[in-house]
PDB file of N, CA and C in Angstrom:
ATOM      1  N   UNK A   1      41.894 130.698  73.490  1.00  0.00           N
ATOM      2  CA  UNK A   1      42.731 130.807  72.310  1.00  0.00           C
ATOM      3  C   UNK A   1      43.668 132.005  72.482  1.00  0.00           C
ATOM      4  N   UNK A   2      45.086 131.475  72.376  1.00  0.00           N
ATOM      5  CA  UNK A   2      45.722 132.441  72.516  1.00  0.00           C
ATOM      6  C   UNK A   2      46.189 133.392  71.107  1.00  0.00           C
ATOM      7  N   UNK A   3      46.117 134.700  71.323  1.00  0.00           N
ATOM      8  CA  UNK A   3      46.517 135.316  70.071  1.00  0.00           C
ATOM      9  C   UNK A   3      47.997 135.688  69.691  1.00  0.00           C
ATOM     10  N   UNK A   4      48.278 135.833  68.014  1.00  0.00           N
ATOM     11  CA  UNK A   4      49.824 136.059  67.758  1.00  0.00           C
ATOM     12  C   UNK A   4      50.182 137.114  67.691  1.00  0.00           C
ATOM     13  N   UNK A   5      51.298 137.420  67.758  1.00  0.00           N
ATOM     14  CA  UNK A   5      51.927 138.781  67.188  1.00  0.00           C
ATOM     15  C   UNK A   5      51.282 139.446  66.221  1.00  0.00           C
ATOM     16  N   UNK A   6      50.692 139.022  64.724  1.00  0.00           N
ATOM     17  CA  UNK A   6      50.584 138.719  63.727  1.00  0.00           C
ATOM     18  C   UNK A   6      48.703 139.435  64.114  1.00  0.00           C
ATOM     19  N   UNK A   7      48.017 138.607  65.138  1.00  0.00           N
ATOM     20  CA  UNK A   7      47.119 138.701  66.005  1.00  0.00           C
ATOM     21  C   UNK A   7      46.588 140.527  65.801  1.00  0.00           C
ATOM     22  N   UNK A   8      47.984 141.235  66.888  1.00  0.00           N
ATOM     23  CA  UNK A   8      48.403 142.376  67.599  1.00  0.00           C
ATOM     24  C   UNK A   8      48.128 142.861  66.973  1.00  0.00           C
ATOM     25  N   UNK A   9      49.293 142.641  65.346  1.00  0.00           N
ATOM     26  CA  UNK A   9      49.589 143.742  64.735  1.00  0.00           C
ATOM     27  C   UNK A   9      48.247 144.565  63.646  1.00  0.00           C
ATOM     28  N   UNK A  10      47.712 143.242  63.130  1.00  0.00           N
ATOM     29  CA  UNK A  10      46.191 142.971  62.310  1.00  0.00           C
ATOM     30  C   UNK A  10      45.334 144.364  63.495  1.00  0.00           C
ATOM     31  N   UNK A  11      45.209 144.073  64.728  1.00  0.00           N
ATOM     32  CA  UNK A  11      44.450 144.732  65.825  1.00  0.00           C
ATOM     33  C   UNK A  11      44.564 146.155  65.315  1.00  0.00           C
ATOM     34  N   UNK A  12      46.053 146.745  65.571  1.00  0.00           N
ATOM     35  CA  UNK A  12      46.810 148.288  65.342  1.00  0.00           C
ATOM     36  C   UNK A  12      46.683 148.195  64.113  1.00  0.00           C
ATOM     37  N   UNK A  13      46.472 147.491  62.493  1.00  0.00           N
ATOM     38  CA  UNK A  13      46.361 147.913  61.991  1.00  0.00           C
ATOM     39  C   UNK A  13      44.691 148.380  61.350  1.00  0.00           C
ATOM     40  N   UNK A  14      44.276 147.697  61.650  1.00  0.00           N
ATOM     41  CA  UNK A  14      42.765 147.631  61.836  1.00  0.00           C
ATOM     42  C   UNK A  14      41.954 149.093  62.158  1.00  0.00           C
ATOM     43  N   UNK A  15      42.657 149.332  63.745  1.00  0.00           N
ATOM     44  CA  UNK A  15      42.467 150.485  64.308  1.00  0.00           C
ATOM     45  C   UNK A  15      43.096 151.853  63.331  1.00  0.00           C
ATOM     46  N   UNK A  16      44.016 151.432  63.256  1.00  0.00           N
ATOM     47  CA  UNK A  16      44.730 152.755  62.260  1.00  0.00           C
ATOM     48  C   UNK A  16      43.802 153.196  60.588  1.00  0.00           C
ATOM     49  N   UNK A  17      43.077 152.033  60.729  1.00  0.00           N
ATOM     50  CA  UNK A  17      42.643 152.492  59.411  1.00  0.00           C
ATOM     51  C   UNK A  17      41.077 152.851  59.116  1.00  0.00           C
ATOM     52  N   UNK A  18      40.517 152.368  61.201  1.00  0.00           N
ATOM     53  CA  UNK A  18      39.318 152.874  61.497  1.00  0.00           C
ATOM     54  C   UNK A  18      39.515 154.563  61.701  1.00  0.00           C
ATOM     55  N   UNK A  19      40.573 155.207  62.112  1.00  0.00           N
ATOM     56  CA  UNK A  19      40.808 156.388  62.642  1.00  0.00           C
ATOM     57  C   UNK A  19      40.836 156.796  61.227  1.00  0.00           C
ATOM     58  N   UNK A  20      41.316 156.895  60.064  1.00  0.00           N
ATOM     59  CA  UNK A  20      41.549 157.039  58.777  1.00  0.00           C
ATOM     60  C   UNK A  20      40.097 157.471  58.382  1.00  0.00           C
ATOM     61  N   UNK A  21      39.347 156.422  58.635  1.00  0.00           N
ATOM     62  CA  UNK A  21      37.982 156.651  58.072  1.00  0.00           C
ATOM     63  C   UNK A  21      37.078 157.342  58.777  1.00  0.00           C
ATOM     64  N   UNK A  22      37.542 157.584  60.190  1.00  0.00           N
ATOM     65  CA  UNK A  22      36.254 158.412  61.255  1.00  0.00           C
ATOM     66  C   UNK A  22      36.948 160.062  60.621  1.00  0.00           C
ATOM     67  N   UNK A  23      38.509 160.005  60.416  1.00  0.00           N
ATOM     68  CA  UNK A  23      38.619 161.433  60.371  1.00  0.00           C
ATOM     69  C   UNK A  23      39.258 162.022  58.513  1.00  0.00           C
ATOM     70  N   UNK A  24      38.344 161.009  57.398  1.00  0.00           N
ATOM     71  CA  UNK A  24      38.563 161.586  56.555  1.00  0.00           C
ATOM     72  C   UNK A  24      37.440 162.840  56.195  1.00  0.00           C
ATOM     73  N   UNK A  25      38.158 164.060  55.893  1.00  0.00           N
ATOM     74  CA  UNK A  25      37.721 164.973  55.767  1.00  0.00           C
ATOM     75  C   UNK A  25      37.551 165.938  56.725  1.00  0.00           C
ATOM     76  N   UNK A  26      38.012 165.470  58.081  1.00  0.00           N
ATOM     77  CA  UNK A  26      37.169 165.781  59.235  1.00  0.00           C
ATOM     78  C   UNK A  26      38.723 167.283  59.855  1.00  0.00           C
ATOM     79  N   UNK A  27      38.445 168.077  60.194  1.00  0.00           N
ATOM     80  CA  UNK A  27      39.228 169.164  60.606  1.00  0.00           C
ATOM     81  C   UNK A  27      39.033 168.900  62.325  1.00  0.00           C
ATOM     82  N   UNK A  28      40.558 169.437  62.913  1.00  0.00           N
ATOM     83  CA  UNK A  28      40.619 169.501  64.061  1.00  0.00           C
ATOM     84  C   UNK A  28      39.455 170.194  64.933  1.00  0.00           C
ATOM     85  N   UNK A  29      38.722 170.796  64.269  1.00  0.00           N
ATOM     86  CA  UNK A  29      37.722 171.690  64.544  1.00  0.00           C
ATOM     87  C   UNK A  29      36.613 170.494  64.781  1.00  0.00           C
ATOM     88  N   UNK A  30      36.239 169.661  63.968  1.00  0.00           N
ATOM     89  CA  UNK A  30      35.483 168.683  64.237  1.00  0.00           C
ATOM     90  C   UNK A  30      36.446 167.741  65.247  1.00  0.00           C
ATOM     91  N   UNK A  31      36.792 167.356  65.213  1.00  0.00           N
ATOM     92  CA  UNK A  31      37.560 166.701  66.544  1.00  0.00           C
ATOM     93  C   UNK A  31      36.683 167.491  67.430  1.00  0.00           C
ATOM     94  N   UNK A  32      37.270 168.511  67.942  1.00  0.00           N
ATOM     95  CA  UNK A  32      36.667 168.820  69.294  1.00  0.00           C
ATOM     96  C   UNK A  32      35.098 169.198  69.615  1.00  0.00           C
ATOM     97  N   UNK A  33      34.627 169.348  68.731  1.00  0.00           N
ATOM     98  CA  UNK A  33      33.298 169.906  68.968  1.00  0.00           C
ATOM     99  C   UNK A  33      32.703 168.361  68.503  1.00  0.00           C
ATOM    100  N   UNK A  34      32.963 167.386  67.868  1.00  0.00           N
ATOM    101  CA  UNK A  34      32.564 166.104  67.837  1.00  0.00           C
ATOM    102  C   UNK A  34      32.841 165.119  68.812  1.00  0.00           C
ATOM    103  N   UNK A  35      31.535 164.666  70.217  1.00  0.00           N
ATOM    104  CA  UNK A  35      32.095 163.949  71.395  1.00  0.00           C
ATOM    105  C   UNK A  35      32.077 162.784  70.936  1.00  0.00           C
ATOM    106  N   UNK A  36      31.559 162.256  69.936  1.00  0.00           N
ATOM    107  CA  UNK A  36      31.308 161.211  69.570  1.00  0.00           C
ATOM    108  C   UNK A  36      32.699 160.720  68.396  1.00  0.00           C
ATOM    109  N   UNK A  37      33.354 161.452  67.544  1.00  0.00           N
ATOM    110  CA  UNK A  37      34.522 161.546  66.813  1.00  0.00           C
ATOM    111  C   UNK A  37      35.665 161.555  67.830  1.00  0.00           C
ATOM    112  N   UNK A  38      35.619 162.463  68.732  1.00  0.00           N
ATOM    113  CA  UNK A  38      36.616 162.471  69.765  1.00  0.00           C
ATOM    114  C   UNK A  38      36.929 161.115  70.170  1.00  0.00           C
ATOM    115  N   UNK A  39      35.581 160.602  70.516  1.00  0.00           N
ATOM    116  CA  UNK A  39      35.451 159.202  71.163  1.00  0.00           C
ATOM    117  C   UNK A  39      36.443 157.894  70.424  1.00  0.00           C
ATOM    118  N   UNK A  40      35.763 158.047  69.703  1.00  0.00           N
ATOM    119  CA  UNK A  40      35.682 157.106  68.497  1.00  0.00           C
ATOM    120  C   UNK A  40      37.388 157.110  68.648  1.00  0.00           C
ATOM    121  N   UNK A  41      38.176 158.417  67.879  1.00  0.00           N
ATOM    122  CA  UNK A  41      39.644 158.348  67.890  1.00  0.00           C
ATOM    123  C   UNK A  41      40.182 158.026  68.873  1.00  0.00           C
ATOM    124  N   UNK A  42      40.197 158.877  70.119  1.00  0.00           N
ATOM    125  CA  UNK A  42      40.575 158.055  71.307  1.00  0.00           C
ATOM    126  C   UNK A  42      40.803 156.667  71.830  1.00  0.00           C
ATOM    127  N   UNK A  43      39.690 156.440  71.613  1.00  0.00           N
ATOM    128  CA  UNK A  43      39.585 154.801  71.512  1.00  0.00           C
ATOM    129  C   UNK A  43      40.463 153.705  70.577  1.00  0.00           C
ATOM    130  N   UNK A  44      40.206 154.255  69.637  1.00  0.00           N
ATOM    131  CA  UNK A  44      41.063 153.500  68.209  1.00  0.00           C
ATOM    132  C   UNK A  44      42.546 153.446  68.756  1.00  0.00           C
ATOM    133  N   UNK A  45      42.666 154.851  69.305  1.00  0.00           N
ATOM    134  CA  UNK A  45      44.910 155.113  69.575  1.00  0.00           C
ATOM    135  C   UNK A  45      44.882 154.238  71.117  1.00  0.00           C
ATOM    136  N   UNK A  46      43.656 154.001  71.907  1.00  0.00           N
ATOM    137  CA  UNK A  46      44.027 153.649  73.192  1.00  0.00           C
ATOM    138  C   UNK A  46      44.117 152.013  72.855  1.00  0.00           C
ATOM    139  N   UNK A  47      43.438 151.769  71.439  1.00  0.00           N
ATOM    140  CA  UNK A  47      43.353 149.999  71.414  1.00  0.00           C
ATOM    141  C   UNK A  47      44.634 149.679  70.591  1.00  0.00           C
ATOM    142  N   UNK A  48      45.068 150.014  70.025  1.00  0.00           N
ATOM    143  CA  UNK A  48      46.573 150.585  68.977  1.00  0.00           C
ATOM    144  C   UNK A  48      47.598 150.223  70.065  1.00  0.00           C
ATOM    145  N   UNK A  49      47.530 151.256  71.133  1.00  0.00           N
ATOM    146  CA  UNK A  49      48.496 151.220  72.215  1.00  0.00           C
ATOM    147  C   UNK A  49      48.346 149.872  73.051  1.00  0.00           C
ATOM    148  N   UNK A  50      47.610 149.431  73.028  1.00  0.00           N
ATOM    149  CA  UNK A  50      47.286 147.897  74.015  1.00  0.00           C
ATOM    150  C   UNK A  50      47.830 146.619  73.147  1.00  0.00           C
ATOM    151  N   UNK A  51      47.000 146.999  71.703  1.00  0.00           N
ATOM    152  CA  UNK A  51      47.814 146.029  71.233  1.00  0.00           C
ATOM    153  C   UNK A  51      49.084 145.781  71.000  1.00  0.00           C
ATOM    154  N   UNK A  52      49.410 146.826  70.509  1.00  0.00           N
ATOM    155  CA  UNK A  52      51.135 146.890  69.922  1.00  0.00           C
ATOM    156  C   UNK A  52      51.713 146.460  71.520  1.00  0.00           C
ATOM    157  N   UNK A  53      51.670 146.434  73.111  1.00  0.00           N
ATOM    158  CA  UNK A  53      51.833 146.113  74.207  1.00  0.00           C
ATOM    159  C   UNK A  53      51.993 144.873  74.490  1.00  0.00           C
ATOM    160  N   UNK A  54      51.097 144.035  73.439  1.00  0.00           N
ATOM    161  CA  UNK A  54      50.804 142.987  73.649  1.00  0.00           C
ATOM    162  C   UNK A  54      52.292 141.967  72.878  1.00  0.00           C
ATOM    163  N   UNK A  55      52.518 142.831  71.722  1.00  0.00           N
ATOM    164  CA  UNK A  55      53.352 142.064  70.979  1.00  0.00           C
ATOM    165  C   UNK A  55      54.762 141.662  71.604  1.00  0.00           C
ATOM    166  N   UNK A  56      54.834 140.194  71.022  1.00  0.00           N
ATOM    167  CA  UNK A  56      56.140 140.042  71.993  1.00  0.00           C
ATOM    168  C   UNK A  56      57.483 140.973  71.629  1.00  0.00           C
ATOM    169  N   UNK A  57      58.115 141.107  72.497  1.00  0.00           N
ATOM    170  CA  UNK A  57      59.538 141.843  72.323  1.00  0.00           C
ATOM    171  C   UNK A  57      60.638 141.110  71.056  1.00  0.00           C
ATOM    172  N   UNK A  58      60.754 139.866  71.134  1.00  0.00           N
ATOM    173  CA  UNK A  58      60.944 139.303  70.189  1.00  0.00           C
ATOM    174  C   UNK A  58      60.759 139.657  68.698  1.00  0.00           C
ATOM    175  N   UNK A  59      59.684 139.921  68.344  1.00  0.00           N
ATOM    176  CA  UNK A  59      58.983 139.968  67.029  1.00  0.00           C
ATOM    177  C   UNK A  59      59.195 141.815  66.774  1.00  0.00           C
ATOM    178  N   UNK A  60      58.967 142.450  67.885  1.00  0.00           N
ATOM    179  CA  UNK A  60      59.207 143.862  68.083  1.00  0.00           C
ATOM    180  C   UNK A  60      60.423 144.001  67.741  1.00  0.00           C
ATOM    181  N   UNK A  61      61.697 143.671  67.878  1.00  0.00           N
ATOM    182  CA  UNK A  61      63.032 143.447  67.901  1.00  0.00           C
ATOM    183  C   UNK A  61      63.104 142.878  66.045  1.00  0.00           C
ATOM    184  N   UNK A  62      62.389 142.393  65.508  1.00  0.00           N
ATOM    185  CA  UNK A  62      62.673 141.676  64.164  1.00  0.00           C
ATOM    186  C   UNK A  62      62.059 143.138  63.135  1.00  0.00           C
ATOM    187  N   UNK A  63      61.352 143.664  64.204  1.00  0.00           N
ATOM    188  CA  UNK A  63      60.687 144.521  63.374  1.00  0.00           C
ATOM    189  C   UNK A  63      60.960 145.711  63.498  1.00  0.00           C
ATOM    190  N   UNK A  64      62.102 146.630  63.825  1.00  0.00           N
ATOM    191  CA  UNK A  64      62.297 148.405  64.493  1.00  0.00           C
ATOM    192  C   UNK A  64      62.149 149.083  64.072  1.00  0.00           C
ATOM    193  N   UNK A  65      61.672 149.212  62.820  1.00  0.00           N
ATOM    194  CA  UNK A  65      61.257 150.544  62.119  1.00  0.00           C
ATOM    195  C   UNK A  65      59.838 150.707  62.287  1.00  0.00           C
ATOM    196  N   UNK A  66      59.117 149.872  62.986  1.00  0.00           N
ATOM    197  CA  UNK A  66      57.618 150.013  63.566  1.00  0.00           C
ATOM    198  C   UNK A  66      57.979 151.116  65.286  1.00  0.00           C
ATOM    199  N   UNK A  67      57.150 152.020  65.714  1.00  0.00           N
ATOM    200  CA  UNK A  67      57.564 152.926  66.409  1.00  0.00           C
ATOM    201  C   UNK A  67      56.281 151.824  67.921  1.00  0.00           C
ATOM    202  N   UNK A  68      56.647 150.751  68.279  1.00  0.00           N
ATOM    203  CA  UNK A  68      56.408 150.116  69.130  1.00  0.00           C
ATOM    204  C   UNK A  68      55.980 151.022  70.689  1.00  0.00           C
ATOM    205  N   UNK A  69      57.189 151.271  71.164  1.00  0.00           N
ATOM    206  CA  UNK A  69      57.109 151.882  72.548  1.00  0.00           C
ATOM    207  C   UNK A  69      56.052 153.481  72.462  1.00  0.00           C
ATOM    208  N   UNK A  70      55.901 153.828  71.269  1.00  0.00           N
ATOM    209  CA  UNK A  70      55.843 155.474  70.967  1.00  0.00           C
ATOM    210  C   UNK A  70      53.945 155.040  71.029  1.00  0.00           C
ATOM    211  N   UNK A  71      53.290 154.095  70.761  1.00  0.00           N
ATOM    212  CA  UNK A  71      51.817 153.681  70.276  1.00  0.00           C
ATOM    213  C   UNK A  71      51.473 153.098  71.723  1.00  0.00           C
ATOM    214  N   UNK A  72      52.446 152.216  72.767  1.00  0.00           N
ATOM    215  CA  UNK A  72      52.287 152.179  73.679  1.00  0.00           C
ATOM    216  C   UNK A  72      52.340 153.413  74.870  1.00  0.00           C
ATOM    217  N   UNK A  73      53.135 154.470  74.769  1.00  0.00           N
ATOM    218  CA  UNK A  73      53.024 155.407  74.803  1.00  0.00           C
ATOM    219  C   UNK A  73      52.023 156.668  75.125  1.00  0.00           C
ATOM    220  N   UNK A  74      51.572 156.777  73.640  1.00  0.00           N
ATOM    221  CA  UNK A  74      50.691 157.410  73.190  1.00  0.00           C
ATOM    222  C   UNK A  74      49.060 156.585  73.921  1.00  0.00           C
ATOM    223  N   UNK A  75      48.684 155.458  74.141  1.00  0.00           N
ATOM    224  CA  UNK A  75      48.133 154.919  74.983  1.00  0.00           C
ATOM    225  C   UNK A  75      47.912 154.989  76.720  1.00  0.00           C
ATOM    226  N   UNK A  76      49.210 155.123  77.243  1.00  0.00           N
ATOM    227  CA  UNK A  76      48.776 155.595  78.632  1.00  0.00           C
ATOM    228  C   UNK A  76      48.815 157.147  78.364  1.00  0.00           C
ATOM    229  N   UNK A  77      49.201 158.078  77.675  1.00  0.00           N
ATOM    230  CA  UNK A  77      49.104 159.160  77.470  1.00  0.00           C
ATOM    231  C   UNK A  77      47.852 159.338  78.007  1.00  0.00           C
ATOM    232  N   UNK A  78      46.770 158.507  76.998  1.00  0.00           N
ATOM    233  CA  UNK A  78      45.533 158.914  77.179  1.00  0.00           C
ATOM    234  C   UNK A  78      44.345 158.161  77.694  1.00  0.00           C
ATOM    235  N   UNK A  79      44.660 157.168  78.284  1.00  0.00           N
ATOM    236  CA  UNK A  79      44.224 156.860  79.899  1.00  0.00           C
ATOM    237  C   UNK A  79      44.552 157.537  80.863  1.00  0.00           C
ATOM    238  N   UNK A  80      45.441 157.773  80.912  1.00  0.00           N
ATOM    239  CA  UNK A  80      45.995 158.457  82.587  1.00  0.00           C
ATOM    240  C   UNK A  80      45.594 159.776  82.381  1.00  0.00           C
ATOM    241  N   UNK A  81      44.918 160.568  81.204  1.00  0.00           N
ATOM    242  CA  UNK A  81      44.934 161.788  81.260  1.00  0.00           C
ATOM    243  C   UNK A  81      43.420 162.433  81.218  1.00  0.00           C
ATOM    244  N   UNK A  82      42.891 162.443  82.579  1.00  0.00           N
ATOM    245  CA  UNK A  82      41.352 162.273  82.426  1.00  0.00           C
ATOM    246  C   UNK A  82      40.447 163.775  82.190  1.00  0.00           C
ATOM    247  N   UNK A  83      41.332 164.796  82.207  1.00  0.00           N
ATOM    248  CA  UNK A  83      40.621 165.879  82.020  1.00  0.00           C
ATOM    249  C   UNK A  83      40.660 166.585  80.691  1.00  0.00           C
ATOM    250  N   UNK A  84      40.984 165.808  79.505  1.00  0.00           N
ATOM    251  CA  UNK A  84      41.065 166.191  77.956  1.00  0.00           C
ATOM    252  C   UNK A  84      41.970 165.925  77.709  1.00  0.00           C
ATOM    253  N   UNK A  85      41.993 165.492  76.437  1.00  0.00           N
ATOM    254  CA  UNK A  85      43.056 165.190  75.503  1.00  0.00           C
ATOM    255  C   UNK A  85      42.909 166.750  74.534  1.00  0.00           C
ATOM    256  N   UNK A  86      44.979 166.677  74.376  1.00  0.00           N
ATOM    257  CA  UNK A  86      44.761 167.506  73.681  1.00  0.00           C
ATOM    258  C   UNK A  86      44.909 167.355  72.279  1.00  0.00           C
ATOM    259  N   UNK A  87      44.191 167.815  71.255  1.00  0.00           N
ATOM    260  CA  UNK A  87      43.610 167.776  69.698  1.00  0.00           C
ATOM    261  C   UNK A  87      44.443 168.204  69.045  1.00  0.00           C
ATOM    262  N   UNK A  88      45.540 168.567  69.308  1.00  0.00           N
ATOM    263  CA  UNK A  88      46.812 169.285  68.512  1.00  0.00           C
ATOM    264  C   UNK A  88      47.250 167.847  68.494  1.00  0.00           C
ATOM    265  N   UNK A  89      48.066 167.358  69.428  1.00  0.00           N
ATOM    266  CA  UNK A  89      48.269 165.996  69.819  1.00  0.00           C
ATOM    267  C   UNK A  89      48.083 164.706  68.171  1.00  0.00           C
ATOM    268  N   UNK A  90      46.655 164.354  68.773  1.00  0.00           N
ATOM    269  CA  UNK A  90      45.926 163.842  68.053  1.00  0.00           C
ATOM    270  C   UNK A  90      45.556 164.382  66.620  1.00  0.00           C
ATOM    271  N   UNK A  91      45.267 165.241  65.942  1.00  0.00           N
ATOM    272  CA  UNK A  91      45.792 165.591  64.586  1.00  0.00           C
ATOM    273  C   UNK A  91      47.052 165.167  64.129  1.00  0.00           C
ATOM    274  N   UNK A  92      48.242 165.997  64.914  1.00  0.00           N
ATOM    275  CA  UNK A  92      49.237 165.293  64.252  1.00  0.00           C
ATOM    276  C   UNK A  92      49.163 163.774  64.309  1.00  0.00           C
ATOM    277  N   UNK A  93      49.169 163.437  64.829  1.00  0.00           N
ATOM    278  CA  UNK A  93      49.255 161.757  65.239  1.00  0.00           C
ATOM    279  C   UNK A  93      48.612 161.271  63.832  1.00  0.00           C
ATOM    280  N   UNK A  94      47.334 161.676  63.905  1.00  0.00           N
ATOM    281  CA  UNK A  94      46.348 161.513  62.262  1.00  0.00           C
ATOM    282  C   UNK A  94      46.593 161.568  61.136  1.00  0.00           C
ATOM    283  N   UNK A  95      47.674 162.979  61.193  1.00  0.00           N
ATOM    284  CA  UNK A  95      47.568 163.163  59.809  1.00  0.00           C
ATOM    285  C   UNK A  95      49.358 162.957  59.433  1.00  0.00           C
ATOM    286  N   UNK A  96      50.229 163.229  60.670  1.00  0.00           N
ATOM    287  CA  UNK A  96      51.788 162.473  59.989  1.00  0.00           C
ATOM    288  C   UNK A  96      52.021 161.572  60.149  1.00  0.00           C
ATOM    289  N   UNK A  97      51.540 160.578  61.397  1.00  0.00           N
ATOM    290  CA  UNK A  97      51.992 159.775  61.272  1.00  0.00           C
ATOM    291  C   UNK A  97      51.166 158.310  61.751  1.00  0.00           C
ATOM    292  N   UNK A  98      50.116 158.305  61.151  1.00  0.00           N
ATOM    293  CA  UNK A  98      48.981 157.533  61.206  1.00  0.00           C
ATOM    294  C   UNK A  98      49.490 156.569  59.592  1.00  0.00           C
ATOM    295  N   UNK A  99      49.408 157.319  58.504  1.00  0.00           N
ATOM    296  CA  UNK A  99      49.682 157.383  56.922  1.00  0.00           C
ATOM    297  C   UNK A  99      50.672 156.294  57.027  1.00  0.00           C
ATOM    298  N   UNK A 100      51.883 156.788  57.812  1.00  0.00           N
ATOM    299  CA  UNK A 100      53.460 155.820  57.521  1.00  0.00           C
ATOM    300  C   UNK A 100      52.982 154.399  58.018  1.00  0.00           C
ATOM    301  N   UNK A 101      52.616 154.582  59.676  1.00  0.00           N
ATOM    302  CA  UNK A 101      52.360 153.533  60.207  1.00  0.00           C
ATOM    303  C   UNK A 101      51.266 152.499  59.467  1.00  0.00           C
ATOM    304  N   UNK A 102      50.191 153.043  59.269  1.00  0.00           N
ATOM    305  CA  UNK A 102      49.483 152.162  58.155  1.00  0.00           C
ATOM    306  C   UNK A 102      50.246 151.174  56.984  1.00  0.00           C
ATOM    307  N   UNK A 103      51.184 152.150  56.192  1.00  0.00           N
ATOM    308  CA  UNK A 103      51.695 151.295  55.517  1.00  0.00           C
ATOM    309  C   UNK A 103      52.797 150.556  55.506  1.00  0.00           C
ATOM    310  N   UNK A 104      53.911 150.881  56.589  1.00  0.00           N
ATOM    311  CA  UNK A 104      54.731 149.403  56.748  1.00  0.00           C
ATOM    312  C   UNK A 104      53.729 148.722  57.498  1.00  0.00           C
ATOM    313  N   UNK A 105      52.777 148.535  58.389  1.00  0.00           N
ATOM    314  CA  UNK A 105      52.181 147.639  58.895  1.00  0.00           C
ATOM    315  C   UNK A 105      51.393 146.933  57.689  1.00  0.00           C
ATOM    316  N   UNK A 106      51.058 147.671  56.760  1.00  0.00           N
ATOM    317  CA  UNK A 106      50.357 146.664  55.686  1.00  0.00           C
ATOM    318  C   UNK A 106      51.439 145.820  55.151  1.00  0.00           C
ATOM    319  N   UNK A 107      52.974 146.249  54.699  1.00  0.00           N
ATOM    320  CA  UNK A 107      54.062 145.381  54.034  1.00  0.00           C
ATOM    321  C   UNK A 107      54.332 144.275  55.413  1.00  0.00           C
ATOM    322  N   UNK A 108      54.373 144.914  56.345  1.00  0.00           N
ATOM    323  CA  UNK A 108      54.608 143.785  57.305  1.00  0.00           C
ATOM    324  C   UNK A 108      53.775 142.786  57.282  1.00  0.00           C
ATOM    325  N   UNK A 109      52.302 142.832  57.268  1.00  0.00           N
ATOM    326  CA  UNK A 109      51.731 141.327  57.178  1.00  0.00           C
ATOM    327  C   UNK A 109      51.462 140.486  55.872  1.00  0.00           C
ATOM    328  N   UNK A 110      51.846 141.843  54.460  1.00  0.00           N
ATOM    329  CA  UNK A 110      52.091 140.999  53.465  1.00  0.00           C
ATOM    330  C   UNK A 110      53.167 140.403  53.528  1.00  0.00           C
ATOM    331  N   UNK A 111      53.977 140.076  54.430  1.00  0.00           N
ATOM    332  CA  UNK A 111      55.631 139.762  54.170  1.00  0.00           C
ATOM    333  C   UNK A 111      56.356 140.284  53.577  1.00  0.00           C
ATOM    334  N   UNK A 112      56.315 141.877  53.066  1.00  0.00           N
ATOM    335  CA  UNK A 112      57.092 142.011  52.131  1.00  0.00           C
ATOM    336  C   UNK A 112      58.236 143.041  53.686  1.00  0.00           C
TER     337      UNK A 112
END
């Protein structure tokens, strides 16, 4: 079964709103001293970045105020980078611009 755009985007938004919930309340301070929180986020932005990868260019193109290339991005960022991520990084990512992306991705699959 092949999956849709629609698929992708459900994926990244999914993820965006698992990261929401691993790091409400949670201070950069817990980030790093949490291997298991670390984990957890990492993971969420590396599956974010795969999916949004996945989406066709097409639908990416209908959609540009979604920051597409920047989530793909932010994905090999942190594969290819095997000796730590850095937590400055990832905070911001969390806390400016995790919020936006969440919610045009929610108007986007309501159709609005």
């Amino acid at each position: 079964m092949s999956l849709s755009d629609e698929d992708f985007v459900r994926h990244v938004l999914d993820e965006a709103c698992n990261i929401a919930a691993f790091m409400k309340d949670k201070s950069i301070e817990d980030l790093r001293s949490n291997i298991m929180l670390d984990r957890a986020v990492t993971r969420s932005l590396e599956i974010m970045g795969e999916a949004s990868k996945k989406v066709s260019k097409e639908y990416q193109k209908k959609h540009p105020s979604l920051p597409w290339r920047e989530m793909s991005d932010t994905r090999n960022r942190i594969i290819h980078f095997y000796f730590g991520i850095d937590h400055e990084v990832i905070m911001d990512i969390v806390t400016n611009e995790l919020p936006t992306l969440t919610e045009k991705l929610t108007r986007l699959l309501n159709g609005e």
